[in-house]
C-alpha atoms as a PDB file:
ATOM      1  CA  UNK A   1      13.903  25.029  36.238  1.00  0.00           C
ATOM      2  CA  UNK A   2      15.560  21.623  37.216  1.00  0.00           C
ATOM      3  CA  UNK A   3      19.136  21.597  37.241  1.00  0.00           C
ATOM      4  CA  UNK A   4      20.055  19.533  34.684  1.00  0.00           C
ATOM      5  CA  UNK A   5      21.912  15.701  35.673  1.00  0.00           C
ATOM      6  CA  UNK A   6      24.171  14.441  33.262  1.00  0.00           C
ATOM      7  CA  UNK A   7      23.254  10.821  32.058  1.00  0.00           C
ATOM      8  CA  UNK A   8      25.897   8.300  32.292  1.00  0.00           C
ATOM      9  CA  UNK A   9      27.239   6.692  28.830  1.00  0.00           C
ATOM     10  CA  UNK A  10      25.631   2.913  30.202  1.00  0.00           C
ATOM     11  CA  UNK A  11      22.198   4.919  30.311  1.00  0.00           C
ATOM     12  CA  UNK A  12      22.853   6.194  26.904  1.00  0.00           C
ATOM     13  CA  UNK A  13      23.589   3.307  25.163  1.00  0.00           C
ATOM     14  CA  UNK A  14      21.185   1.423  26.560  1.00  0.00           C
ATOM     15  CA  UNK A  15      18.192   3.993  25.234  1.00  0.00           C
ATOM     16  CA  UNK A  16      20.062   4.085  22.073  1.00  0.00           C
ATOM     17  CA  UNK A  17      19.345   0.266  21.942  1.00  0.00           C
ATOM     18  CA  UNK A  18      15.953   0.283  23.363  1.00  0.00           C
ATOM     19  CA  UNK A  19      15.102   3.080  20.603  1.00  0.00           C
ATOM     20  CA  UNK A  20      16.635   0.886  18.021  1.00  0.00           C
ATOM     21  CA  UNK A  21      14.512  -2.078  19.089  1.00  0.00           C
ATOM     22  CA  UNK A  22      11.198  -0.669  19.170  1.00  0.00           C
ATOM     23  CA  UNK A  23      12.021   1.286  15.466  1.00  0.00           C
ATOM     24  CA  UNK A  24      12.477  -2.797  14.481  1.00  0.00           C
ATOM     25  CA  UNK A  25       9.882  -4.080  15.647  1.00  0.00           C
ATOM     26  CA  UNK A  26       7.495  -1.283  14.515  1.00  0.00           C
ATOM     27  CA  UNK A  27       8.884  -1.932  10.759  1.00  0.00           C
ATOM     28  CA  UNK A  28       8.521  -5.925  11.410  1.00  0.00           C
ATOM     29  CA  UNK A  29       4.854  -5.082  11.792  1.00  0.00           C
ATOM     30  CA  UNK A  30       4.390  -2.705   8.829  1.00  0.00           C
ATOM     31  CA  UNK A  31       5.922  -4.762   6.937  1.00  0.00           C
ATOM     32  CA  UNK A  32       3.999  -7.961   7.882  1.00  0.00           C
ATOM     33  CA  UNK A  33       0.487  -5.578   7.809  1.00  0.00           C
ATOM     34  CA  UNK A  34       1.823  -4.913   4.256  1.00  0.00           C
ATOM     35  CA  UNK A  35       2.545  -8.702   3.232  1.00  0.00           C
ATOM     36  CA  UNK A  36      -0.632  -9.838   4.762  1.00  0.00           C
ATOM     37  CA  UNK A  37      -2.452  -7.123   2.544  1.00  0.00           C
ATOM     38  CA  UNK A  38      -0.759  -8.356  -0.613  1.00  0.00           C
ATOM     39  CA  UNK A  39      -1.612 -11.881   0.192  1.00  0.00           C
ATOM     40  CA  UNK A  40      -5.192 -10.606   0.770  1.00  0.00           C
ATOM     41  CA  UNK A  41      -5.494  -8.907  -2.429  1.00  0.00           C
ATOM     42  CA  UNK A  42      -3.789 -11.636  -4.349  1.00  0.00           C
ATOM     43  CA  UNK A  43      -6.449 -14.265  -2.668  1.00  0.00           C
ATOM     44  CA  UNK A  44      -9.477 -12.415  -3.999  1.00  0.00           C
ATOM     45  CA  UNK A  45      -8.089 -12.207  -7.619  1.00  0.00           C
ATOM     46  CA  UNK A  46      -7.476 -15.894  -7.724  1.00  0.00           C
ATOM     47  CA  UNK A  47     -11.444 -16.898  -7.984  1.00  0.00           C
ATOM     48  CA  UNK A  48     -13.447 -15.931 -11.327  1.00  0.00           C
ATOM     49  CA  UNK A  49     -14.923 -13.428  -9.723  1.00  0.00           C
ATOM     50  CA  UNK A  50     -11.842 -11.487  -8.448  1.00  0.00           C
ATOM     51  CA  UNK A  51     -10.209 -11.891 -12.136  1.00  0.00           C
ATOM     52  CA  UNK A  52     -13.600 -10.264 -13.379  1.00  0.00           C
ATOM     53  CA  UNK A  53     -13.145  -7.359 -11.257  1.00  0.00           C
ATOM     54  CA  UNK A  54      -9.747  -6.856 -11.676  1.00  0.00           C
ATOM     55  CA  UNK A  55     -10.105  -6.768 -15.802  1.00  0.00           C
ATOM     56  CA  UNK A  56     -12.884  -4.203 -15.126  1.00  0.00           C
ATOM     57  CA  UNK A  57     -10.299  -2.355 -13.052  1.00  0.00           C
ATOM     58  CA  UNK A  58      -7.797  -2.283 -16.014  1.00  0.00           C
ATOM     59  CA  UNK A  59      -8.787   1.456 -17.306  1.00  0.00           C
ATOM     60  CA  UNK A  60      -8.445   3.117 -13.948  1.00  0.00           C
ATOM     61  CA  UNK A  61      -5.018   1.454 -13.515  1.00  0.00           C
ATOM     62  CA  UNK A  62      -3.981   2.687 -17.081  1.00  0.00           C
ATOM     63  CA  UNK A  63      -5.444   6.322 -16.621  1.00  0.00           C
ATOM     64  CA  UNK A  64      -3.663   6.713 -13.387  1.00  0.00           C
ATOM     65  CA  UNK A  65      -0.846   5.418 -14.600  1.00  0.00           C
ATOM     66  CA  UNK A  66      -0.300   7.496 -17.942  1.00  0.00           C
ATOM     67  CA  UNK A  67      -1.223  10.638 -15.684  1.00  0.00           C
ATOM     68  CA  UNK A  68       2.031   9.721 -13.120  1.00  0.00           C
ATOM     69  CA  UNK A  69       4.163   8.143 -16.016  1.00  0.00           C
ATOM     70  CA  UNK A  70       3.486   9.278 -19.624  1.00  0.00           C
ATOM     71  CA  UNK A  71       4.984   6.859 -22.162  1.00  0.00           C
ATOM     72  CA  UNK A  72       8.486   6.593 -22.400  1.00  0.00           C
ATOM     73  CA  UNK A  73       9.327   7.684 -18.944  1.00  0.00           C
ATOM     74  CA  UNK A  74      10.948   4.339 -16.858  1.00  0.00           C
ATOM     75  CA  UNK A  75       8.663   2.973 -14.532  1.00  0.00           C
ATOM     76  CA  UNK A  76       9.741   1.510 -11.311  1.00  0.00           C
ATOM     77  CA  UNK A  77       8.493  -1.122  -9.714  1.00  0.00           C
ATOM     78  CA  UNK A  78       5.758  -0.864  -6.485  1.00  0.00           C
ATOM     79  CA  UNK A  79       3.128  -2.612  -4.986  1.00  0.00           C
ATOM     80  CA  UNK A  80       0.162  -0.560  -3.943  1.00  0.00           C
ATOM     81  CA  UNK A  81      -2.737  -1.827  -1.540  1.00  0.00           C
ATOM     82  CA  UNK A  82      -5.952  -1.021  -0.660  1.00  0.00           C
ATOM     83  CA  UNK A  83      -9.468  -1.865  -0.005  1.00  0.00           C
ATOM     84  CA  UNK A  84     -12.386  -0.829  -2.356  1.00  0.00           C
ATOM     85  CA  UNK A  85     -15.540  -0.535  -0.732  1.00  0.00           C
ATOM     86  CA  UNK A  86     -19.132  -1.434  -2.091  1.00  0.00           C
ATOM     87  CA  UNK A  87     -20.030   2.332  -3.711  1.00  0.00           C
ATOM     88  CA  UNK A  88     -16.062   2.226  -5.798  1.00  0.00           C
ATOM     89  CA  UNK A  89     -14.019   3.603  -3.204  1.00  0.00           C
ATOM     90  CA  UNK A  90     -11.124   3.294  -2.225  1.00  0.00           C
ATOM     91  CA  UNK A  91      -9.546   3.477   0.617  1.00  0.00           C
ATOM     92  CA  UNK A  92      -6.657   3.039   3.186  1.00  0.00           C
ATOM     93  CA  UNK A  93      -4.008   2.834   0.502  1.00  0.00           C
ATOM     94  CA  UNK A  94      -0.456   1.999   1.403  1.00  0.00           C
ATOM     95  CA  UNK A  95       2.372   1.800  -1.359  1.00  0.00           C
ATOM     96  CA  UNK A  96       5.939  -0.160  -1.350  1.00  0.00           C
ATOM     97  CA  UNK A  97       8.082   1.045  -1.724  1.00  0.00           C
ATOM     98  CA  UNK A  98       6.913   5.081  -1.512  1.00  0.00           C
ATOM     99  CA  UNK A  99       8.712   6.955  -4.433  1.00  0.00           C
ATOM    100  CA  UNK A 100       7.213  10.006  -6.121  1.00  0.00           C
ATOM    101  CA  UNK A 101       5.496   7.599  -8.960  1.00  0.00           C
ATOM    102  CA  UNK A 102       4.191   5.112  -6.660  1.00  0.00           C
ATOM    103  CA  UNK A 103       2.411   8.139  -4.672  1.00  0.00           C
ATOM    104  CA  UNK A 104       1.363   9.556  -7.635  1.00  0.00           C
ATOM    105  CA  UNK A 105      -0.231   6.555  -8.852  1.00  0.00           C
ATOM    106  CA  UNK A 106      -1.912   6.134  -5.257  1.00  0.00           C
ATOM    107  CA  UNK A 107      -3.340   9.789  -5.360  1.00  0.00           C
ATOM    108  CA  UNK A 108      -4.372   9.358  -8.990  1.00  0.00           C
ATOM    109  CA  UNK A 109      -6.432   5.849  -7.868  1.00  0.00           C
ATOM    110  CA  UNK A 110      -7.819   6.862  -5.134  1.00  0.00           C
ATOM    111  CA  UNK A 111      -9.181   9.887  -6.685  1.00  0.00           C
ATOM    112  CA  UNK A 112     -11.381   8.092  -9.073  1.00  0.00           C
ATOM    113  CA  UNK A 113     -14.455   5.833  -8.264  1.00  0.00           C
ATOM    114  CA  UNK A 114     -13.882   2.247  -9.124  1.00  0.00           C
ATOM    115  CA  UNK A 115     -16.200   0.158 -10.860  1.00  0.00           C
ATOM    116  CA  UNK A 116     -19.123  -1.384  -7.866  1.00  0.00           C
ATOM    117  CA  UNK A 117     -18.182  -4.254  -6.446  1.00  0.00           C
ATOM    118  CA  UNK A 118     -20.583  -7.332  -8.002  1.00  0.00           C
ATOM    119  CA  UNK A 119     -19.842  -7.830  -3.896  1.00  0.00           C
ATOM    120  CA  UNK A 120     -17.579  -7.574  -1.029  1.00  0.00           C
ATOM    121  CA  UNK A 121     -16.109 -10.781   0.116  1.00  0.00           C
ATOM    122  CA  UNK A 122     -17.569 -12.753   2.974  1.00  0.00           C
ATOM    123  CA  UNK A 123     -17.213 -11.195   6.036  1.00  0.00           C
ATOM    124  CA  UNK A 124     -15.625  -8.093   5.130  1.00  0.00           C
ATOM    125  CA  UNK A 125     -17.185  -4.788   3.489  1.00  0.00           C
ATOM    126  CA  UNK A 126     -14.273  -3.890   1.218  1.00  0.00           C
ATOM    127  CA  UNK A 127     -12.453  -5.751  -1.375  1.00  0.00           C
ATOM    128  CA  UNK A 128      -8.602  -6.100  -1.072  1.00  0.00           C
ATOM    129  CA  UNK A 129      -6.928  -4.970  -3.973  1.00  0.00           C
ATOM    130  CA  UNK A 130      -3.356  -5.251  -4.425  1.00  0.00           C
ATOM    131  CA  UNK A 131      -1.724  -4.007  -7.274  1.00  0.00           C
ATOM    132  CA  UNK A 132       2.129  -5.175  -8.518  1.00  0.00           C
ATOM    133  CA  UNK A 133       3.294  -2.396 -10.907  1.00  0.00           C
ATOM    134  CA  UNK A 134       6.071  -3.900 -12.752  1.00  0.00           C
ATOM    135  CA  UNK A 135       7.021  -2.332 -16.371  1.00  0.00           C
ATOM    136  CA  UNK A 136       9.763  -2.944 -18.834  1.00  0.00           C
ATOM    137  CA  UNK A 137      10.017  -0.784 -21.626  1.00  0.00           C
END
């Protein structure tokens, strides 16, 4: 065993910073991966086609939903993300903020298959969908 070597208080402080920087950064970049998704998702539901798909999406939403929050129970409000694929699937799903409903929700989506895709959007194989959950009783 190597005798241990205490580490001076200037050491300390400066890994506390370091630490603290690179926890910043790495939630800079979630967050921008997360704002770049909504953007995404928000882009393909601006064409006709998009607003199609996301009417046809409209049961899942509301099935998942009542499952994770029955009527009458307050709903917060989340954005959830993801990326259906061709078949209905969905996939890499990230939520904001993550609360017990939002997860729910998330496992309750991802758990059914989606309506197909009439198709993916150029250059990509999955459609971004980005949901804003916002309900007032």
């Amino acid at each position: 065993m190597l005798p241990s070597t205490p580490i001076p208080d200037r050491t300390r402080a400066a890994m506390r910073y370091i630490t603290l920087a690179l926890l910043l950064v790495s939630c800079n970049a979630m967050a921008g991966d997360m704002a770049t998704r909504v953007a995404a998702g928000n882009m393909a539901m601006a064409t006709a086609e998009g607003q199609a798909y996301d009417r046809s999406l409209a049961p899942a939403i509301q099935s998942a939903m009542m499952v994770c929050a029955p009527p009458g129970q307050p709903v917060d409000r989340f954005v959830l993300v993801g990326d259906i694929d061709t078949a209905g699937g969905l996939s890499r799903v990230a939520v904001e903020p993550a609360t017990p409903l939002s997860r729910c929700f998330a496992e309750k989506l991802s758990a059914q298959p989606l309506p197909v895709l009439p198709r993916a959007p150029r250059g990509t194989g999955a459609y971004p969908l980005t949901v804003e959950m916002d309900v007032t009783q």
